[in-house]
N, C-alpha and C. Protein backbone atom coordinates (compact mmCIF):
# COMPACT_ATOMS: atom_id res chain seq x y z
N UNK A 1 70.22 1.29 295.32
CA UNK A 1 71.48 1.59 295.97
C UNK A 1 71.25 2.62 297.07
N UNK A 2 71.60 2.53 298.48
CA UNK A 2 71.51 3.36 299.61
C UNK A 2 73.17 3.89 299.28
N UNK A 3 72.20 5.64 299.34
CA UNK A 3 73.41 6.49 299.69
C UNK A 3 73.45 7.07 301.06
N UNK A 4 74.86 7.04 301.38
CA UNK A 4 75.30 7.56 302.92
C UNK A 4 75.77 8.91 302.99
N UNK A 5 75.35 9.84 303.66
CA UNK A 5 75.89 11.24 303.56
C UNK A 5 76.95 11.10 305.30
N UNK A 6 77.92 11.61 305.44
CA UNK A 6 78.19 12.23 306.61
C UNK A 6 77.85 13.08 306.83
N UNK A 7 77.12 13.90 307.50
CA UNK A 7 76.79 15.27 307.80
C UNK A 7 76.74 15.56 309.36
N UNK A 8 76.89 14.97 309.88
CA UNK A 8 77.06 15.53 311.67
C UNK A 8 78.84 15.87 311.49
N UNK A 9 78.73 17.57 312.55
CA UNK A 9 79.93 18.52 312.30
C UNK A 9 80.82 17.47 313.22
N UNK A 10 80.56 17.09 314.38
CA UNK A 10 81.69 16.51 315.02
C UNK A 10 82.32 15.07 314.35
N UNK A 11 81.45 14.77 313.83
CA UNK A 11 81.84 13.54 312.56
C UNK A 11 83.17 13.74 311.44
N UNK A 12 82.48 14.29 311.05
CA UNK A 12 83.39 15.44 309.73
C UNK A 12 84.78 16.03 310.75
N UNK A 13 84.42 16.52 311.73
CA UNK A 13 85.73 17.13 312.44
C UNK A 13 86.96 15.58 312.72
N UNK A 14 86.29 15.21 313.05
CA UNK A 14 87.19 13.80 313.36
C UNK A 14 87.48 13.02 312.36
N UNK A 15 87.22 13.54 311.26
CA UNK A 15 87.62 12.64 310.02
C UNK A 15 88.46 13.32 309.16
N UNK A 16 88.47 14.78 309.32
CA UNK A 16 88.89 15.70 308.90
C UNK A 16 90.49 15.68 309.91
N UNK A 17 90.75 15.33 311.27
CA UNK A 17 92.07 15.35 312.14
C UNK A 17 92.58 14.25 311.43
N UNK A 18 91.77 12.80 310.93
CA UNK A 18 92.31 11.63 310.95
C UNK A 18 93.01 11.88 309.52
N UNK A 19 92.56 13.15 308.66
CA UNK A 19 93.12 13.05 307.32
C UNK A 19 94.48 13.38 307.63
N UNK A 20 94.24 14.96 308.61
CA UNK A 20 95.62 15.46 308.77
C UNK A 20 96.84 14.92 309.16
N UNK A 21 96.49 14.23 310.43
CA UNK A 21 97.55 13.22 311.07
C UNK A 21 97.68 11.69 309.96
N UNK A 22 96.83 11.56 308.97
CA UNK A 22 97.32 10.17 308.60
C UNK A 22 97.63 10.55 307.01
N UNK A 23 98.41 11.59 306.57
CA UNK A 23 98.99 12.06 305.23
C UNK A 23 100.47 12.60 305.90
N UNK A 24 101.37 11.74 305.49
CA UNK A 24 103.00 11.40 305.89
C UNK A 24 103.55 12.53 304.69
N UNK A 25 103.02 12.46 303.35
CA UNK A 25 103.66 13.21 302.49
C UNK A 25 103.76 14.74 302.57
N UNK A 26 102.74 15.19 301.11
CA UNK A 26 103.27 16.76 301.48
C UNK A 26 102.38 17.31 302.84
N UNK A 27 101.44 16.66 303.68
CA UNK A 27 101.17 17.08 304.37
C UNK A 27 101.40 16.75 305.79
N UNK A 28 103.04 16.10 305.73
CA UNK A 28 103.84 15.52 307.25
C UNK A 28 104.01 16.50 308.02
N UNK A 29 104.00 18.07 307.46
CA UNK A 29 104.71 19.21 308.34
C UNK A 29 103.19 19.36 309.19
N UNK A 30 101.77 19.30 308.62
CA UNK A 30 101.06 19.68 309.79
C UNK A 30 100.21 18.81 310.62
N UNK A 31 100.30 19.34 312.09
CA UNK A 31 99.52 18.47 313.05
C UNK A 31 98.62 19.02 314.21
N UNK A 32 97.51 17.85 314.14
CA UNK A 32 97.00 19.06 315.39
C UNK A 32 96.74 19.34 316.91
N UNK A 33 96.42 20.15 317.16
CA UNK A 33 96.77 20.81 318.36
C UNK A 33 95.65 20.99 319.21
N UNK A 34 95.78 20.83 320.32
CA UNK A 34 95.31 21.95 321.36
C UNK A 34 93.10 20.77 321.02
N UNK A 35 93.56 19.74 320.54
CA UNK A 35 91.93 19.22 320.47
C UNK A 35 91.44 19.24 321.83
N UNK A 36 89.84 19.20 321.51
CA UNK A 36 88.92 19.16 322.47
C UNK A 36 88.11 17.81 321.83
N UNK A 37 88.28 16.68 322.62
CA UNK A 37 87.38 15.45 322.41
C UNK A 37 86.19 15.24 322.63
N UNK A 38 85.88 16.71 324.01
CA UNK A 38 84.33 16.77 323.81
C UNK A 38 83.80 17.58 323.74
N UNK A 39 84.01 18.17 322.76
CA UNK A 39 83.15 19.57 322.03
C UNK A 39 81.99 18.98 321.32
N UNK A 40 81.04 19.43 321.53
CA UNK A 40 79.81 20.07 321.24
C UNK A 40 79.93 20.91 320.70
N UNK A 41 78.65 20.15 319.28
CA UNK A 41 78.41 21.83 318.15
C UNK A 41 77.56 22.58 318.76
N UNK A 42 77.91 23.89 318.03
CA UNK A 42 77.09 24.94 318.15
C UNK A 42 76.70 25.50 317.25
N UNK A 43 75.49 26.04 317.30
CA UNK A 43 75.24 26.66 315.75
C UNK A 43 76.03 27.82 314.98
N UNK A 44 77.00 28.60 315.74
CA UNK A 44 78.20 29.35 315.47
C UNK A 44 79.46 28.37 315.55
N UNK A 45 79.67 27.82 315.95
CA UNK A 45 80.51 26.83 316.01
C UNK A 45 81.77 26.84 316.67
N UNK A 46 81.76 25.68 317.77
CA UNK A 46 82.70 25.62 319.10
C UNK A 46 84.32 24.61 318.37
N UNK A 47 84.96 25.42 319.28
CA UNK A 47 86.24 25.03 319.00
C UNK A 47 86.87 23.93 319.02
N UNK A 48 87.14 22.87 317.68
CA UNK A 48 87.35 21.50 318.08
C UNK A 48 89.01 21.31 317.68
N UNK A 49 89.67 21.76 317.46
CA UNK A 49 91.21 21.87 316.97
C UNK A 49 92.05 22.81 316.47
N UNK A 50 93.00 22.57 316.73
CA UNK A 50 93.86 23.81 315.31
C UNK A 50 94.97 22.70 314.83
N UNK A 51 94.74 23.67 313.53
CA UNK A 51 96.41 22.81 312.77
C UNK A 51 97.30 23.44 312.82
N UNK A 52 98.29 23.07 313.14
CA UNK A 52 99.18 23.98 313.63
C UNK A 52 100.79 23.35 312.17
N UNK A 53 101.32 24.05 311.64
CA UNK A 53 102.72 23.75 310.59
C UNK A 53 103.76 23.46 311.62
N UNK A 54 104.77 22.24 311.61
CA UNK A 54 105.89 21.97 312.26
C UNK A 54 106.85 22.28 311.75
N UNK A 55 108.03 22.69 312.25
CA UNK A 55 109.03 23.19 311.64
C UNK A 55 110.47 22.50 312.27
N UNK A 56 111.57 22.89 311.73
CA UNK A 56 112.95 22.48 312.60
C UNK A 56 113.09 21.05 312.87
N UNK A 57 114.36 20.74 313.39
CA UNK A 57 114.92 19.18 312.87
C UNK A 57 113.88 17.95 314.05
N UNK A 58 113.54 18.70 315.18
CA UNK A 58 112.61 17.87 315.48
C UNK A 58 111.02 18.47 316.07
N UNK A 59 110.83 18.99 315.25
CA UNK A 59 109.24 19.41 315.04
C UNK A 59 108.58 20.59 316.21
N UNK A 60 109.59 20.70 316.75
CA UNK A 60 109.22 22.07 318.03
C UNK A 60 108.83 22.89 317.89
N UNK A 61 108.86 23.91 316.99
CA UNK A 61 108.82 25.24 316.38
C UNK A 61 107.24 24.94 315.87
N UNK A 62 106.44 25.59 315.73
CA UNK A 62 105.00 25.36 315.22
C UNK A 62 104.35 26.62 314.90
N UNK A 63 103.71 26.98 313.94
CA UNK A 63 102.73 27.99 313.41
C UNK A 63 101.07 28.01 314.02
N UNK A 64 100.36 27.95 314.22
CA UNK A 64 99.33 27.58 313.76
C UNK A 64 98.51 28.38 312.05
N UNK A 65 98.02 27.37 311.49
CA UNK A 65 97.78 27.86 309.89
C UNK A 65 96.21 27.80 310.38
N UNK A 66 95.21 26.70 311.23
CA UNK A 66 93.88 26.68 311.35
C UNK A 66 93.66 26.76 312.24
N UNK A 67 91.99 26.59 312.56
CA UNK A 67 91.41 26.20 313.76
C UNK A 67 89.80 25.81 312.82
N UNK A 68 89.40 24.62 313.72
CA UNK A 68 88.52 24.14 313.45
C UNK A 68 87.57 24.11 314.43
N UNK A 69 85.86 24.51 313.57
CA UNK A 69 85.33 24.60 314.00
C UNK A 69 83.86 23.72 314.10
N UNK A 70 83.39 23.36 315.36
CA UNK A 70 82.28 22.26 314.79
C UNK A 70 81.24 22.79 314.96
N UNK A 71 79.94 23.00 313.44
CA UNK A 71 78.78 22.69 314.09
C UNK A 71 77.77 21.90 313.83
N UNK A 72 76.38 22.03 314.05
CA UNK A 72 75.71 20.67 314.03
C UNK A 72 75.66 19.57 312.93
N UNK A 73 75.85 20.62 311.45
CA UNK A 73 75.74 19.57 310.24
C UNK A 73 76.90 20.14 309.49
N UNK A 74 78.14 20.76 309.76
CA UNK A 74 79.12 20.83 309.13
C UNK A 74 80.13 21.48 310.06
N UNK A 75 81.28 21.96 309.40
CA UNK A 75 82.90 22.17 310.11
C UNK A 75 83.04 23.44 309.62
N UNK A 76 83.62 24.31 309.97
CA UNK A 76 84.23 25.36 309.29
C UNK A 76 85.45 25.47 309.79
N UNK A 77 86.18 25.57 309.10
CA UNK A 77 87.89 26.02 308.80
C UNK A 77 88.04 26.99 308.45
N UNK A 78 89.01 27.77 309.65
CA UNK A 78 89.38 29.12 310.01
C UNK A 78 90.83 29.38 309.62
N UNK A 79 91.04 28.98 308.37
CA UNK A 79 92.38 29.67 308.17
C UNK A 79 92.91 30.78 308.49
N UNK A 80 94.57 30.83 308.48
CA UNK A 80 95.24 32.41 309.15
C UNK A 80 96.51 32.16 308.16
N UNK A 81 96.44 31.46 307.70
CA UNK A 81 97.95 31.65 306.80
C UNK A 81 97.49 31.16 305.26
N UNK A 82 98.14 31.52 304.20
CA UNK A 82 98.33 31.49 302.99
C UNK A 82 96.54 31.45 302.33
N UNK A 83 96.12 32.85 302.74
CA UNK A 83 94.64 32.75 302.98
C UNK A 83 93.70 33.23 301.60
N UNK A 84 94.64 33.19 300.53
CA UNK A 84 94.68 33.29 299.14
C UNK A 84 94.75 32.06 298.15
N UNK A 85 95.80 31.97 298.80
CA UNK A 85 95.73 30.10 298.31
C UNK A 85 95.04 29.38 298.45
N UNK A 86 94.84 29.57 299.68
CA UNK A 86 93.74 28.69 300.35
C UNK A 86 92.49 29.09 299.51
N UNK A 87 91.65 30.08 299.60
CA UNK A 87 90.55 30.19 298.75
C UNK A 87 90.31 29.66 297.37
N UNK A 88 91.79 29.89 296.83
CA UNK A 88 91.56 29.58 295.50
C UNK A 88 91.44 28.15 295.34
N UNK A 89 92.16 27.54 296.05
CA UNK A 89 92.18 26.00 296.09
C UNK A 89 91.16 25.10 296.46
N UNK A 90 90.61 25.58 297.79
CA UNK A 90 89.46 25.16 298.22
C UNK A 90 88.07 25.91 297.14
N UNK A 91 88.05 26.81 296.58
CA UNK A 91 86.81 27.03 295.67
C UNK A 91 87.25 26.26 294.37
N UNK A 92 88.50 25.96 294.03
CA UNK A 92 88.85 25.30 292.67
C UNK A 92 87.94 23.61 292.95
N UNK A 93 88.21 23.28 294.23
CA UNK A 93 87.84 21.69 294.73
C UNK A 93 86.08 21.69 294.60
N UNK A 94 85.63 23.09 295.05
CA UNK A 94 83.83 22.90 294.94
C UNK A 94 83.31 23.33 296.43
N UNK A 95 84.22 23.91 297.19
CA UNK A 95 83.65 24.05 298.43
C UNK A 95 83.27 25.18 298.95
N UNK A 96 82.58 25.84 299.84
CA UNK A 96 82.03 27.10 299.70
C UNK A 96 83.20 27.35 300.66
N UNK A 97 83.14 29.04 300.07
CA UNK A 97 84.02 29.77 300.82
C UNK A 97 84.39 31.04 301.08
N UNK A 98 84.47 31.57 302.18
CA UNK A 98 84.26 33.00 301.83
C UNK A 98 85.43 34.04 303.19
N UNK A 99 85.85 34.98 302.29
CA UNK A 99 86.94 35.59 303.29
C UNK A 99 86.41 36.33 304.26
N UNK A 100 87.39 36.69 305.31
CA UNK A 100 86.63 37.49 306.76
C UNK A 100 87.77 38.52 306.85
N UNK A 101 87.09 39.49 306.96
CA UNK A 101 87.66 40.89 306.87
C UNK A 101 88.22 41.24 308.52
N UNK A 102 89.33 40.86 307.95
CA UNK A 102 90.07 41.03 310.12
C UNK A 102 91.27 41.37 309.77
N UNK A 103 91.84 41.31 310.78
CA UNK A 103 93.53 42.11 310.18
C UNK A 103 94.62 40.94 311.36
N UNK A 104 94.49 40.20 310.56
CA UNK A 104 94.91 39.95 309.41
C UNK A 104 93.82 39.36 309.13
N UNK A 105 93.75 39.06 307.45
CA UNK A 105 92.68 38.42 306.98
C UNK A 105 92.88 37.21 307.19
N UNK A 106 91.97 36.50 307.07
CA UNK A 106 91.71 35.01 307.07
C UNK A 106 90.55 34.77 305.95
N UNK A 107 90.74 33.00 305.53
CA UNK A 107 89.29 32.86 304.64
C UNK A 107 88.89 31.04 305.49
N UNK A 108 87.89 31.62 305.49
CA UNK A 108 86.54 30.56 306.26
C UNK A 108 86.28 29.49 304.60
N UNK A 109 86.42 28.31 305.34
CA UNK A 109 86.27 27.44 304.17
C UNK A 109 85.18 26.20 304.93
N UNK A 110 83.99 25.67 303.95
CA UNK A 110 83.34 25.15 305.23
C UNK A 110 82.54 23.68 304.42
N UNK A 111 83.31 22.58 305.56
CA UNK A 111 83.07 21.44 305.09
C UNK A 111 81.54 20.82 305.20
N UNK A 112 80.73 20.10 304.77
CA UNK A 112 79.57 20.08 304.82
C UNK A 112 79.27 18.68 304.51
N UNK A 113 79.90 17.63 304.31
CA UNK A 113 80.51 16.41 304.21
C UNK A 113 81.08 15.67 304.47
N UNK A 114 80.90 14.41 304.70
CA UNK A 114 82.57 13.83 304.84
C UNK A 114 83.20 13.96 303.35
N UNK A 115 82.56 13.46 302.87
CA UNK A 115 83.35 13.08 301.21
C UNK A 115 84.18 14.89 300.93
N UNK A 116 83.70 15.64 301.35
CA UNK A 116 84.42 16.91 301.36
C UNK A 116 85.44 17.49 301.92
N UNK A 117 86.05 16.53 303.24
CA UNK A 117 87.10 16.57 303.85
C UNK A 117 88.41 16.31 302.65
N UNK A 118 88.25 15.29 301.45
CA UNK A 118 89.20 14.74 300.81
C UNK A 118 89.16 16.19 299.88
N UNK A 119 87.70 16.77 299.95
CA UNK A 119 88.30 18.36 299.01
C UNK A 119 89.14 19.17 299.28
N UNK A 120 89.09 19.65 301.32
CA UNK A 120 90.18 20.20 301.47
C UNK A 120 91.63 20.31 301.67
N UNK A 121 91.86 18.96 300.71
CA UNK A 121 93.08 18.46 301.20
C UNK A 121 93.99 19.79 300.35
N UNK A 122 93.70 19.82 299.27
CA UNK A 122 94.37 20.93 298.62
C UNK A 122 95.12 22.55 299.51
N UNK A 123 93.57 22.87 299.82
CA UNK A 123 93.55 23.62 300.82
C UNK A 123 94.86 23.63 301.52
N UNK A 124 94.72 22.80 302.12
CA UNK A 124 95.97 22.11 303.37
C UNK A 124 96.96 22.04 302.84
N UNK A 125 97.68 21.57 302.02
CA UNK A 125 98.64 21.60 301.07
C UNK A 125 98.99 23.26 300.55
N UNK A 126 98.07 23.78 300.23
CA UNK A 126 98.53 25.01 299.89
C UNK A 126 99.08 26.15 301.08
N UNK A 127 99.01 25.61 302.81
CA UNK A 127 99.19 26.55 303.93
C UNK A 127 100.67 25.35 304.18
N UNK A 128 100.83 24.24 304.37
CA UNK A 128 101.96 23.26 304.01
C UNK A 128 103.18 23.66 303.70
N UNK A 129 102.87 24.63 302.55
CA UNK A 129 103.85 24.93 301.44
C UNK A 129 104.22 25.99 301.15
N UNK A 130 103.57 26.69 302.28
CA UNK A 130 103.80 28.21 302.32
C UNK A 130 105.06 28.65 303.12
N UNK A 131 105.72 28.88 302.23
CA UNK A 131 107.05 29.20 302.86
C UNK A 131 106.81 31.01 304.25
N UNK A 132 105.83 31.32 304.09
CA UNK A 132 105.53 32.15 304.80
C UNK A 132 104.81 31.72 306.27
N UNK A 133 104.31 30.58 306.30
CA UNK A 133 104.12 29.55 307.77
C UNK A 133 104.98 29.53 308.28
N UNK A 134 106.75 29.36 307.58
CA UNK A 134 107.76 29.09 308.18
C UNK A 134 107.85 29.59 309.51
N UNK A 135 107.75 28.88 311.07
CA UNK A 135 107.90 29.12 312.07
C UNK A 135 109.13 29.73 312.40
């Protein structure tokens, strides 16, 4: 049996937008923003999106909760909102993760997979639902 890994970051980044934009349920409020279609990784890693929370009766109002980042063999996700939850959720799923001491804090969660994009769905769900995103 041949196993397939995804591991190129701009791969994973684009599979990782297609989750966001194609989950109608609890994750209809977020969408993203501000992409760059031709970013190039970097080994610190260049800016390929943000997710931004929609708010109000027709979606105007917006937060941003992420920003995504690509590099050569994985993604990192730069959370800014519910950045507790987020850790706990994303380390409950198996994914490495670790907080960044800034003011405000944020926690860096970092995909290394495709099959690991479906880990952070939690993640996502938990900044979703944060009544503190509220735009």
């Amino acid at each position: 049996m041949v196993e397939e890994r995804l591991t190129d970051g701009r791969r994973i980044a684009q599979f990782l937008a297609s989750e966001v934009t194609g989950h109608g349920d609890d994750l209809g409020s977020l969408v993203v923003s501000d992409a760059d279609p031709d970013v190039e990784p970097t080994p610190e890693g260049a800016f390929a999106y943000g997710i931004e929370r929609r708010a109000g009766e027709d979606g105007a109002t917006a937060t941003r909760v992420a920003s995504v980042y690509v590099q050569p063999d994985r993604v990192r996700v730069d959370f800014e909102r519910a950045v507790d939850d987020v850790a706990d959720a994303a380390s409950e799923a198996g994914l490495r993760v670790r907080p960044k001491a800034v003011d405000p804090p944020r926690t860096l969660v970092f995909v290394e997979d495709g099959a690991q994009v479906k880990w952070l769905l939690p993640a996502l769900r938990a900044v979703a639902a944060d009544p503190e995103t509220e735009p």
